[in-house]
C-alpha atoms as a PDB file:
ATOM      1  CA  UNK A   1       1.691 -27.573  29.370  1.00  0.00           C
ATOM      2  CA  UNK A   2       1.092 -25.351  32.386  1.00  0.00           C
ATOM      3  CA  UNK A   3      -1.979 -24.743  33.564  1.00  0.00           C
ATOM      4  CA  UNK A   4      -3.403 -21.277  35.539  1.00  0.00           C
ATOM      5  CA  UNK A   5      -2.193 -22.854  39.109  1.00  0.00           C
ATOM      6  CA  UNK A   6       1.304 -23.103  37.676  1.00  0.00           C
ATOM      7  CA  UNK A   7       1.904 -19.821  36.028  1.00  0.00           C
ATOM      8  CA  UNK A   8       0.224 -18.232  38.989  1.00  0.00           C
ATOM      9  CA  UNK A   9       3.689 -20.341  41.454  1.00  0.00           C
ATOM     10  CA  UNK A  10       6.163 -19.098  38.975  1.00  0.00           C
ATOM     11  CA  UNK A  11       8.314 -16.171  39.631  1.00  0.00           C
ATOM     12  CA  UNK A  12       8.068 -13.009  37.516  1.00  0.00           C
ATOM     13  CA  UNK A  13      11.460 -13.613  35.850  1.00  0.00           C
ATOM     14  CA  UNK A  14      10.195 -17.328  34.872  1.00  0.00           C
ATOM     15  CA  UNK A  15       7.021 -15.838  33.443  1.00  0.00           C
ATOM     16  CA  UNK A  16       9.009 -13.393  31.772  1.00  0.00           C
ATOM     17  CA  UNK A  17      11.669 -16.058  30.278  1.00  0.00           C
ATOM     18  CA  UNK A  18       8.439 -18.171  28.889  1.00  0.00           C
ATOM     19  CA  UNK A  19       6.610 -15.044  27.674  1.00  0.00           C
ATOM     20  CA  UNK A  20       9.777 -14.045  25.472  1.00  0.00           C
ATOM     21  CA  UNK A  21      10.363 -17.911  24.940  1.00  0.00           C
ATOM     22  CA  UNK A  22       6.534 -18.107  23.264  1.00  0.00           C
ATOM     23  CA  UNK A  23       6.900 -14.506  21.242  1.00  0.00           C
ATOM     24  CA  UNK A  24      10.293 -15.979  19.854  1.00  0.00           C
ATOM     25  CA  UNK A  25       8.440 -18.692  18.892  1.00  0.00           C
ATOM     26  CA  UNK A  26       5.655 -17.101  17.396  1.00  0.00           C
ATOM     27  CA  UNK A  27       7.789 -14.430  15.561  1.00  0.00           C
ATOM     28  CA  UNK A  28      10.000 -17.044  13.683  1.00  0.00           C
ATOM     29  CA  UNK A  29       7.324 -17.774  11.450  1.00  0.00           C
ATOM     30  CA  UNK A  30       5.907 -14.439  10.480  1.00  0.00           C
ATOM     31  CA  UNK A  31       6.266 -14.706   7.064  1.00  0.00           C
ATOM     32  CA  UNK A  32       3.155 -17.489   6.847  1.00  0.00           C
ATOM     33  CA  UNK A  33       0.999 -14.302   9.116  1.00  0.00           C
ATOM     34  CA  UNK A  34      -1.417 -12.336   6.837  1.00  0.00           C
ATOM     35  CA  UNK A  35      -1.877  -9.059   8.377  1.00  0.00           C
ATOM     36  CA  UNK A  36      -5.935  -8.216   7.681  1.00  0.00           C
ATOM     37  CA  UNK A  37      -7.109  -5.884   5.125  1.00  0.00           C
ATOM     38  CA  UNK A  38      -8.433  -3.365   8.011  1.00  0.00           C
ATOM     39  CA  UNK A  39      -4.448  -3.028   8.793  1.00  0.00           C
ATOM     40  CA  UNK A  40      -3.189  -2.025   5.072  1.00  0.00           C
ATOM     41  CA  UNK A  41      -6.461   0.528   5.180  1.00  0.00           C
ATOM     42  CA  UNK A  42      -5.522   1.847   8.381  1.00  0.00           C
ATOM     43  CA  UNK A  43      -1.886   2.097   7.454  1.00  0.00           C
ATOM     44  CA  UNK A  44      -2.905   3.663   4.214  1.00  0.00           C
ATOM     45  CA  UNK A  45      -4.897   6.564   6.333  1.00  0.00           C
ATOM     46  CA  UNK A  46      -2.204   7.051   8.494  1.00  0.00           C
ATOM     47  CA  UNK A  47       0.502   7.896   5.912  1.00  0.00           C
ATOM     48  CA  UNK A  48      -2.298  10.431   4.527  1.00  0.00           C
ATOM     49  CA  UNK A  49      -2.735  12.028   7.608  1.00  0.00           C
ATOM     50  CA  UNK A  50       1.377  12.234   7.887  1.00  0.00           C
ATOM     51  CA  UNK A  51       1.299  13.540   4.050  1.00  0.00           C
ATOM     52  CA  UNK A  52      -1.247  15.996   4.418  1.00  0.00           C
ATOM     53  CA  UNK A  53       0.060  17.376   7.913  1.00  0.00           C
ATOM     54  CA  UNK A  54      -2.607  16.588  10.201  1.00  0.00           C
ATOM     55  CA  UNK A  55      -0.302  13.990  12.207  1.00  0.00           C
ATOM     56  CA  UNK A  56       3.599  13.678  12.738  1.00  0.00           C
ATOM     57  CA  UNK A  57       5.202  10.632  13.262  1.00  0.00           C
ATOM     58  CA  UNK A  58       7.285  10.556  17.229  1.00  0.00           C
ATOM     59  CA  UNK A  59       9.623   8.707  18.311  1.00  0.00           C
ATOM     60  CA  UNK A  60       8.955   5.769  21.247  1.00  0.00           C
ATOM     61  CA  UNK A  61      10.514   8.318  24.006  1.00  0.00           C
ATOM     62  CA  UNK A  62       8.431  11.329  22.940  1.00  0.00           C
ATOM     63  CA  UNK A  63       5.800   9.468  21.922  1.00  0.00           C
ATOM     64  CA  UNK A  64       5.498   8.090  26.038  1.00  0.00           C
ATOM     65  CA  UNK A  65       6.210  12.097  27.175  1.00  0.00           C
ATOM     66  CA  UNK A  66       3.276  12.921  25.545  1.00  0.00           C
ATOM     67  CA  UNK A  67       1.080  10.276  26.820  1.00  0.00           C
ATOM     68  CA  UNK A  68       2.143  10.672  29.863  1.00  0.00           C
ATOM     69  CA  UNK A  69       0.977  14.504  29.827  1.00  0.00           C
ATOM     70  CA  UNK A  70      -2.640  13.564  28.739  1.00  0.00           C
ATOM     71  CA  UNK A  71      -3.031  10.915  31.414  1.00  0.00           C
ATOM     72  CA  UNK A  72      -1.377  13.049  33.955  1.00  0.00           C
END
């Protein structure tokens, strides 16, 4: 395994081909991953808030355009 030293050498596109190389990895066995119970309550608040109005559900593009105005 790597340590620091190394990954600190490597180019950007190596780190980048290990990063994706270690989230493939990790992502091929999601179905032994619990999510907590915090998430499902969270997720159940959420989809009240979308129900009752008080939040709307944007896509990834306008989701960014309107980050991007409050950080601005």
């Amino acid at each position: 395994m790597k340590d620091i030293l190394e990954i600190k050498q490597m180019s950007r596109e190596e780190k980048l081909r290990v990063m994706e190389a270690i989230w493939e990895d990790l992502s091929s066995d999601d179905q032994s991953i619990q999510s907590p119970a915090w998430h499902e309550s969270l997720l159940q608040e959420t989809e009240q808030r979308v129900q009752s109005g008080q939040e709307k559900i944007l896509d990834w593009k306008e989701g960014k355009k309107e980050l991007r105005k409050r950080f601005e």
